[in-house]
N, C-alpha and C. Protein backbone atom coordinates (compact mmCIF):
# COMPACT_ATOMS: atom_id res chain seq x y z
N UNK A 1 10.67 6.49 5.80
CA UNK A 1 9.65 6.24 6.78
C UNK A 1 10.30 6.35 8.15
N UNK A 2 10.34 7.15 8.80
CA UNK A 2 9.99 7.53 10.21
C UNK A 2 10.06 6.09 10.79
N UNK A 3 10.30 5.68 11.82
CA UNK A 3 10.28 4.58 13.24
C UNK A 3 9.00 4.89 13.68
N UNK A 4 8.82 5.82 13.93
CA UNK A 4 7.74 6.26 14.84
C UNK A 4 6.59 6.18 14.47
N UNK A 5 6.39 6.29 12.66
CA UNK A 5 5.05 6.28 12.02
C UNK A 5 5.12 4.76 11.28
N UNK A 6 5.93 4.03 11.44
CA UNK A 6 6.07 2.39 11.02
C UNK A 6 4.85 1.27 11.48
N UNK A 7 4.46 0.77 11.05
CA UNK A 7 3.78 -0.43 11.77
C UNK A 7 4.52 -1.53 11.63
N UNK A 8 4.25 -2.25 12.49
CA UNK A 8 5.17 -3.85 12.84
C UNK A 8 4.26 -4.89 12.04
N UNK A 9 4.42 -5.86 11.17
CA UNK A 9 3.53 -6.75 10.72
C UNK A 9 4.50 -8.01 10.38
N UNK A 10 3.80 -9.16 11.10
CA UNK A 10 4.86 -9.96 10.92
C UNK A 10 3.74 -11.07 9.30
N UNK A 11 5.31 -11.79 8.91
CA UNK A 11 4.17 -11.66 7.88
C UNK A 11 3.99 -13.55 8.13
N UNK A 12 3.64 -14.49 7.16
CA UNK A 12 2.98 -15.60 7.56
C UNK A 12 3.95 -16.76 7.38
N UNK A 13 5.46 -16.19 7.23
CA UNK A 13 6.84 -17.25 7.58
C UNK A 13 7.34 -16.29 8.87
N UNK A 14 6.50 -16.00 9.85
CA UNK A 14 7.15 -15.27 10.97
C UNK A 14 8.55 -14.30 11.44
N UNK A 15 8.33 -14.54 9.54
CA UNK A 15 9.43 -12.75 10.01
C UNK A 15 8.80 -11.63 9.68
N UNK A 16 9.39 -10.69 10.33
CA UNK A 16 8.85 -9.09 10.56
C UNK A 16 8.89 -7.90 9.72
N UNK A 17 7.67 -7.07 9.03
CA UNK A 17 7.87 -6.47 7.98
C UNK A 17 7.81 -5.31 8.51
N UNK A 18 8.15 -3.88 8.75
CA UNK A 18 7.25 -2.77 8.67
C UNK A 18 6.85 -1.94 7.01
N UNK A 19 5.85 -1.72 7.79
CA UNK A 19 4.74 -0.92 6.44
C UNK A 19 4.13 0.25 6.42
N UNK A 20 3.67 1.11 5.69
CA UNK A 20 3.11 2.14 5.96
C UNK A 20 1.32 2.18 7.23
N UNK A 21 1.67 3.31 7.93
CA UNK A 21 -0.11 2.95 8.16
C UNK A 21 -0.75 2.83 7.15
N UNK A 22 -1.89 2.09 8.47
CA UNK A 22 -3.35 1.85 6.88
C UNK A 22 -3.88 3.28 6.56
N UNK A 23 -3.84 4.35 7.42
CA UNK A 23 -4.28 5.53 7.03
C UNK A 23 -4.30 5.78 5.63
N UNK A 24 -2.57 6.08 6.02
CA UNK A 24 -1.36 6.35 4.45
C UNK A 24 -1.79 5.55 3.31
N UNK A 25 -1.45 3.86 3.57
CA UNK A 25 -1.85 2.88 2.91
C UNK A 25 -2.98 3.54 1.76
N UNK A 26 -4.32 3.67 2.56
CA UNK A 26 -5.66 3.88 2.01
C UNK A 26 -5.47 4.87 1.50
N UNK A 27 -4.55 6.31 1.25
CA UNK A 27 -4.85 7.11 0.62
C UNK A 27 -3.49 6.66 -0.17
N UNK A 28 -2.79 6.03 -0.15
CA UNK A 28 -1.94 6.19 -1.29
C UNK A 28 -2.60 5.37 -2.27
N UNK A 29 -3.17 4.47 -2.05
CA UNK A 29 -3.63 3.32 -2.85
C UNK A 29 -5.20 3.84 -3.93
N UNK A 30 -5.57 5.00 -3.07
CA UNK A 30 -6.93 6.09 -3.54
C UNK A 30 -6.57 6.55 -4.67
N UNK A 31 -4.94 7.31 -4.77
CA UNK A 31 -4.19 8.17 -5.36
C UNK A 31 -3.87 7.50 -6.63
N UNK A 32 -3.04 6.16 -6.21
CA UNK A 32 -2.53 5.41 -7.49
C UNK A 32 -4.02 4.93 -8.57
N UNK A 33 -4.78 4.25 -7.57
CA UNK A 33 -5.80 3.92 -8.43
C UNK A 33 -6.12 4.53 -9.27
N UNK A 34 -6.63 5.94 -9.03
CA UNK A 34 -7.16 6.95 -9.88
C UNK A 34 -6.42 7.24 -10.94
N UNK A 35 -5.09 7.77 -10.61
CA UNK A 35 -4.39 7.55 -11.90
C UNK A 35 -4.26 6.46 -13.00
N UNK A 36 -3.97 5.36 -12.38
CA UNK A 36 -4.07 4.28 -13.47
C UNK A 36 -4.96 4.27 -14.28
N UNK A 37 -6.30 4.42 -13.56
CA UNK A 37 -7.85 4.49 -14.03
C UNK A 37 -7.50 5.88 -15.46
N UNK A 38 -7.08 6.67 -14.76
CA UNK A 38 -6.97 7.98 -15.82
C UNK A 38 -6.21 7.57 -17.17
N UNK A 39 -5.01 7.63 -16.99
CA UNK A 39 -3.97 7.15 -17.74
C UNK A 39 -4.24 5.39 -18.36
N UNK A 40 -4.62 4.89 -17.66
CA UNK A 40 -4.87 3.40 -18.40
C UNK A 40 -5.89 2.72 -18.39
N UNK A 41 -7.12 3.34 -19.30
CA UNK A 41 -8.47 3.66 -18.35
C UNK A 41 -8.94 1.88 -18.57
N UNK A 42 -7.83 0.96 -19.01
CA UNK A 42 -8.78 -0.63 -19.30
C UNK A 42 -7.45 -1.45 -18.49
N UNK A 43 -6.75 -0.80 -17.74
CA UNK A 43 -5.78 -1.45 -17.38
C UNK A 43 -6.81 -2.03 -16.04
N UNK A 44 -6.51 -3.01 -15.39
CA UNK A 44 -6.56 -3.55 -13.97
C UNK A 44 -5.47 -3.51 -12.66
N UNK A 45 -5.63 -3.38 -11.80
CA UNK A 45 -4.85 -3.53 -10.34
C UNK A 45 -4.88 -4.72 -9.76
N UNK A 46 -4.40 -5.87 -9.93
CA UNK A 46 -4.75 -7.44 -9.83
C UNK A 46 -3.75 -7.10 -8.15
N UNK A 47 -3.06 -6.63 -7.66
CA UNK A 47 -2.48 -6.51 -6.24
C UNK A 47 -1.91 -5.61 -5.75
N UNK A 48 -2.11 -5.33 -4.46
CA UNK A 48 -1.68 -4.01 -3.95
C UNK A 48 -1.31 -5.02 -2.57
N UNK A 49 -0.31 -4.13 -2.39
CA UNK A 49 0.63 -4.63 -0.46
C UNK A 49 0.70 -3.40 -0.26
């Protein structure tokens, strides 16, 4: 990951995470879903970060 395409998120013990954008985020998370769904069509996604 790039510096430049990082986001800053601090998290809720006030130290500092970077993460993907939510752009990225939302399509990677589009991507995985579907597969799981494919491949494990009774499995669940109980959390995503």
């Amino acid at each position: 990951m790039r510096e430049d395409e990082r986001s800053r998120k601090l998290t809720k013990f006030g130290s500092v995470k970077y993460v993907y954008p939510r752009d990225l985020m939302r399509t990677m998370r589009e991507t995985i879903t579907a597969a799981v769904a494919r491949e494990l069509p009774f499995a669940r996604i109980l959390y995503w970060t």
